[in-house]
N, C-alpha and C. Protein backbone atom coordinates (compact mmCIF):
# COMPACT_ATOMS: atom_id res chain seq x y z
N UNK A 1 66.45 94.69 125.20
CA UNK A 1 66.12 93.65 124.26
C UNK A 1 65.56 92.47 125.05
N UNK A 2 64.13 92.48 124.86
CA UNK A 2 63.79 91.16 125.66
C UNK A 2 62.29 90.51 124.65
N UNK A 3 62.63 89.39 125.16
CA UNK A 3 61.21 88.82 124.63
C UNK A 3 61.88 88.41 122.70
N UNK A 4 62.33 88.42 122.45
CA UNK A 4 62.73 88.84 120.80
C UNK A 4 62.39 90.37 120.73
N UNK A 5 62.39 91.20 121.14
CA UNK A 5 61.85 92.41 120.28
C UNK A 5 62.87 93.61 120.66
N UNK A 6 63.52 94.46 120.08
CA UNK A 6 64.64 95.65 120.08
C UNK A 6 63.57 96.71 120.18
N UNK A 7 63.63 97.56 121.40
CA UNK A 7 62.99 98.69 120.83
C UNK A 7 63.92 100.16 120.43
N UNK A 8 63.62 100.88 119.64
CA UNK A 8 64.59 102.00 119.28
C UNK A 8 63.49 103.40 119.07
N UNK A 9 64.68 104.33 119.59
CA UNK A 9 63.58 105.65 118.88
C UNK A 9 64.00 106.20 117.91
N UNK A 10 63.08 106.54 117.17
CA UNK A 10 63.11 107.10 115.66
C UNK A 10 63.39 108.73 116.00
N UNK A 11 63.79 109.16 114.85
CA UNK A 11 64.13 110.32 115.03
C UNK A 11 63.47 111.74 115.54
N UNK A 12 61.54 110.99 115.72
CA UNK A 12 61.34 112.23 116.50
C UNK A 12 60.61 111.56 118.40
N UNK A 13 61.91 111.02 118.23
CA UNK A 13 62.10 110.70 120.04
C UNK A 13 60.47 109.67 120.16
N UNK A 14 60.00 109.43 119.23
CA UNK A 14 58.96 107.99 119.32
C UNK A 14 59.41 106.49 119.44
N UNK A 15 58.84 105.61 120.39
CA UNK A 15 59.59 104.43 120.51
C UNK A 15 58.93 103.57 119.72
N UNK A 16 59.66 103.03 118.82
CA UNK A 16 59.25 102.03 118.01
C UNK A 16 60.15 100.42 118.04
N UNK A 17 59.33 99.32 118.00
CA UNK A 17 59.31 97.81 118.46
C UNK A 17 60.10 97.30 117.43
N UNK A 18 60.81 96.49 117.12
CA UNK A 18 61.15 95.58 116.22
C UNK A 18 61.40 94.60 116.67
N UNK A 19 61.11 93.21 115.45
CA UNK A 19 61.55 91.82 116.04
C UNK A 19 63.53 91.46 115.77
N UNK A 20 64.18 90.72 116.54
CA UNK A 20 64.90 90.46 116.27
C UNK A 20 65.26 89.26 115.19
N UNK A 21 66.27 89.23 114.18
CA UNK A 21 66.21 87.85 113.66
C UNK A 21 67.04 87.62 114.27
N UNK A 22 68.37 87.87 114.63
CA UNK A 22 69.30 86.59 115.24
C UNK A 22 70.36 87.84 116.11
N UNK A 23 71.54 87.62 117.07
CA UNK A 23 72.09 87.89 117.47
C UNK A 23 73.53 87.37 117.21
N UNK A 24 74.77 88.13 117.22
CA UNK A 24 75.96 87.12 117.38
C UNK A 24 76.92 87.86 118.37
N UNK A 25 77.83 87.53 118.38
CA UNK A 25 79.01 87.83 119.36
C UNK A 25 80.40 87.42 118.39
N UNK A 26 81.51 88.69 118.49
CA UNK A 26 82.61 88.59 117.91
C UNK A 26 83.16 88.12 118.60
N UNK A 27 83.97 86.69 118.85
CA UNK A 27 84.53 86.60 119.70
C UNK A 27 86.09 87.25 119.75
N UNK A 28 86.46 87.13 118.46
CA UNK A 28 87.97 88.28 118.80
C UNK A 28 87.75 89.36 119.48
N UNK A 29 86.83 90.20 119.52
CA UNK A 29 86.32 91.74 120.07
C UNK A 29 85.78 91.86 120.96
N UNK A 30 84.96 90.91 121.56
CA UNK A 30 83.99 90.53 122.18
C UNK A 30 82.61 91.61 122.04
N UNK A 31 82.23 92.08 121.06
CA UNK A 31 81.43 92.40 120.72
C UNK A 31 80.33 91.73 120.09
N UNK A 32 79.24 92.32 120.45
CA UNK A 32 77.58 91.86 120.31
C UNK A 32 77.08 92.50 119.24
N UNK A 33 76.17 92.18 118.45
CA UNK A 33 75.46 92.19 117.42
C UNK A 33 73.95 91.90 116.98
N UNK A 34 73.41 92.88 116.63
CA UNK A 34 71.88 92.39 116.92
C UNK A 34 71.34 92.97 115.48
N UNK A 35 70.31 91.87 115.12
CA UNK A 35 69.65 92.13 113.56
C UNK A 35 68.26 92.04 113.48
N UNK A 36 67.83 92.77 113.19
CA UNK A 36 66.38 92.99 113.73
C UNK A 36 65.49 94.15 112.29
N UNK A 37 64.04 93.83 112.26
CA UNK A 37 63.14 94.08 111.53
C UNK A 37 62.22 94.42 111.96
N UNK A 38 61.42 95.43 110.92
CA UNK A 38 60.07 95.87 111.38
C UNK A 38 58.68 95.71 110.75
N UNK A 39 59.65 94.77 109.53
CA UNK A 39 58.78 94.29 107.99
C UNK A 39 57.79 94.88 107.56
N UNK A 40 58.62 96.47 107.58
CA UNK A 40 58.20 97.18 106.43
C UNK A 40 58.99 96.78 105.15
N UNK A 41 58.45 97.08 103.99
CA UNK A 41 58.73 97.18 102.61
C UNK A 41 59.15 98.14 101.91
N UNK A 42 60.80 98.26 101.43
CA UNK A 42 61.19 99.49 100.72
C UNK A 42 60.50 99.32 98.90
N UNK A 43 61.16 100.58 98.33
CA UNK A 43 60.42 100.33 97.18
C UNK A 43 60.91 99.43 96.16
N UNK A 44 62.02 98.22 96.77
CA UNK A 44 61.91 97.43 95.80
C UNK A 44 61.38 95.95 96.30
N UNK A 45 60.54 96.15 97.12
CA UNK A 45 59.99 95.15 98.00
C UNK A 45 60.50 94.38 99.02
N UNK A 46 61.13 94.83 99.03
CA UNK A 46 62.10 93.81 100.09
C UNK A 46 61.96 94.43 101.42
N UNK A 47 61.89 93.29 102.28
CA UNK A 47 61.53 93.48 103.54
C UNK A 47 63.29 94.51 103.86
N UNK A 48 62.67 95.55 104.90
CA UNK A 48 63.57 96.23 105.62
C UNK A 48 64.52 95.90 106.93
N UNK A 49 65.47 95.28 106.57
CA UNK A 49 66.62 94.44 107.83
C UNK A 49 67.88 96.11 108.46
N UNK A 50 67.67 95.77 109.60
CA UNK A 50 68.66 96.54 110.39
C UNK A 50 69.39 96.22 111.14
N UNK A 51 70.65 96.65 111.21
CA UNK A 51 71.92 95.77 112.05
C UNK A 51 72.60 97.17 112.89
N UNK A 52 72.80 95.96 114.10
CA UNK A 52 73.39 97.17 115.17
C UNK A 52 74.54 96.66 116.28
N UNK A 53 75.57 97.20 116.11
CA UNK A 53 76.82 96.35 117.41
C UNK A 53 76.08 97.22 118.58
N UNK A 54 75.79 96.34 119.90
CA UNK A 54 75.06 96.91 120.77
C UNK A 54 75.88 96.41 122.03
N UNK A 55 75.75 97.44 122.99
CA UNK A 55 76.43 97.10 124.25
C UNK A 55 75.64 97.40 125.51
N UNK A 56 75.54 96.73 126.17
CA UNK A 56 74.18 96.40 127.42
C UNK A 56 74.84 97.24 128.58
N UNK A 57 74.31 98.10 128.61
CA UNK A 57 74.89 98.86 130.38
C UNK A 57 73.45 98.93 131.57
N UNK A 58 73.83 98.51 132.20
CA UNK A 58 72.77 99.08 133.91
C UNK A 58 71.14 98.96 132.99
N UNK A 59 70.87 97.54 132.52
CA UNK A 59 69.44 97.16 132.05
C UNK A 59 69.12 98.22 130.82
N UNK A 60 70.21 98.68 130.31
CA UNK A 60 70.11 99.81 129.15
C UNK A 60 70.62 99.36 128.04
N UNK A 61 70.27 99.24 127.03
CA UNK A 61 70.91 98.74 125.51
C UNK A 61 71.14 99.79 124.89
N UNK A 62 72.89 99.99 124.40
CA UNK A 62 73.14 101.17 123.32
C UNK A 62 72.99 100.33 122.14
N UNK A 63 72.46 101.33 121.29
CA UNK A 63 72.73 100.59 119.58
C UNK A 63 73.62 101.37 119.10
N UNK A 64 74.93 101.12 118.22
CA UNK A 64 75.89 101.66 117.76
C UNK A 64 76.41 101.23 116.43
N UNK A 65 76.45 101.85 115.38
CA UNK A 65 76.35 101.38 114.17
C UNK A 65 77.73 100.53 113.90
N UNK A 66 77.32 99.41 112.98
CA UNK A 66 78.49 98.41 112.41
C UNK A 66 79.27 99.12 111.78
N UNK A 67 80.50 99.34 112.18
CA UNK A 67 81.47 99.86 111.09
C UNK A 67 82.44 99.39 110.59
N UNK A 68 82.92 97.70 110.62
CA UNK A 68 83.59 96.73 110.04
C UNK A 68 83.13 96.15 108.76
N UNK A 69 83.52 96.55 108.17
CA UNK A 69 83.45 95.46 106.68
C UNK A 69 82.84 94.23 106.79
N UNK A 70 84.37 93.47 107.91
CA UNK A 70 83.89 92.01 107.85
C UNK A 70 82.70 91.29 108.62
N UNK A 71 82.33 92.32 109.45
CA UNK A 71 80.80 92.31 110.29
C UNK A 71 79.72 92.66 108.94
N UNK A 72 79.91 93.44 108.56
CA UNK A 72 78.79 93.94 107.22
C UNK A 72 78.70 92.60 106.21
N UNK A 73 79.49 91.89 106.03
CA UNK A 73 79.69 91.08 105.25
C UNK A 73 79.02 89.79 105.54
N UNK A 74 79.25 89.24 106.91
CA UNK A 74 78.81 88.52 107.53
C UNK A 74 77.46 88.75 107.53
N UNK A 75 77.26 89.65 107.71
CA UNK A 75 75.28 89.84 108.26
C UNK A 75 75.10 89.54 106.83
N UNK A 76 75.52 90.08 106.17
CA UNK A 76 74.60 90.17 103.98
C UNK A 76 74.89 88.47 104.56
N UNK A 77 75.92 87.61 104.44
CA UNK A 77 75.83 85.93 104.02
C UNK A 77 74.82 85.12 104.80
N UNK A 78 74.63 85.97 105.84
CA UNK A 78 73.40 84.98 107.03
C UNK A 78 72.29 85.34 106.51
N UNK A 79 71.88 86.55 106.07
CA UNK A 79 70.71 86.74 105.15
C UNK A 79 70.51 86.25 104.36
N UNK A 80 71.37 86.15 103.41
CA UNK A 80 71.04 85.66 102.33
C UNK A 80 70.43 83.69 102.26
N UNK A 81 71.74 83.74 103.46
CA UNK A 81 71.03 81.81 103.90
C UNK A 81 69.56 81.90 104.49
N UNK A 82 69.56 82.68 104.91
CA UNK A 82 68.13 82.56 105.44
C UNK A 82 66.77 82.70 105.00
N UNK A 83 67.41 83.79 103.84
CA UNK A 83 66.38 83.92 102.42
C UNK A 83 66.16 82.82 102.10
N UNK A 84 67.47 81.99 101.52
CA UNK A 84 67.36 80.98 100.48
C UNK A 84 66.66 79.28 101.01
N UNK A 85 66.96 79.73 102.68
CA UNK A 85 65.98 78.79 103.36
C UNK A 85 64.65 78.79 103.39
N UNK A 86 64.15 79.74 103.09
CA UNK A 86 62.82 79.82 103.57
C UNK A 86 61.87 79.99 102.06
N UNK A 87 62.96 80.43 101.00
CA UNK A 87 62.46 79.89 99.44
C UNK A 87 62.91 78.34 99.46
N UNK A 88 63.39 77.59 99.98
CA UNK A 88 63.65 76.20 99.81
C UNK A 88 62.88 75.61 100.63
N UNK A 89 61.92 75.62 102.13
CA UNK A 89 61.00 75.40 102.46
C UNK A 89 61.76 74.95 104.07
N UNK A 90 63.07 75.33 103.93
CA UNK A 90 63.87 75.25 105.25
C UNK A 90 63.46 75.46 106.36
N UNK A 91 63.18 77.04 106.54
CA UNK A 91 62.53 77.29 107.46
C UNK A 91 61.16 77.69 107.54
């Protein structure tokens, strides 16, 4: 992960770029968190957001799926502020 951009491979072993929107850190867990886009459009228009607890080894990034509730929960409320910022002229 450098520069803003996550890269990941898709399922037929092709590397594909995404931008990051934000990062966090649990501090009870000490786990990392990374949220990131490729702004494509599903079919109800909405831009496509992806979330991943990630852990950095030897210049290598694993992505490993969120499986806490209260992590899932958290990411939907920062979105949603960030939506509602940028319809309010916030950002």
């Amino acid at each position: 992960m450098e520069n803003g951009i996550v890269k990941v491979m898709d399922e037929n072993g092709k590397e594909k770029e995404y931008k990051i929107l934000f990062t966090f850190s649990d501090e009870e867990t000490n786990e990392n968190y990374v949220v990131y886009t490729d702004y494509s459009v599903n079919e109800n228009g909405n831009i496509n957001v992806y979330s991943n607890l990630y852990k950095e080894t030897n210049s290598r990034t694993e992505l490993l799926p969120v499986e806490r509730m209260e992590i899932k929960k958290f990411i939907d409320e920062k979105l949603e502020e960030i939506k509602n910022d940028i319809i309010n002229g916030r950002l």
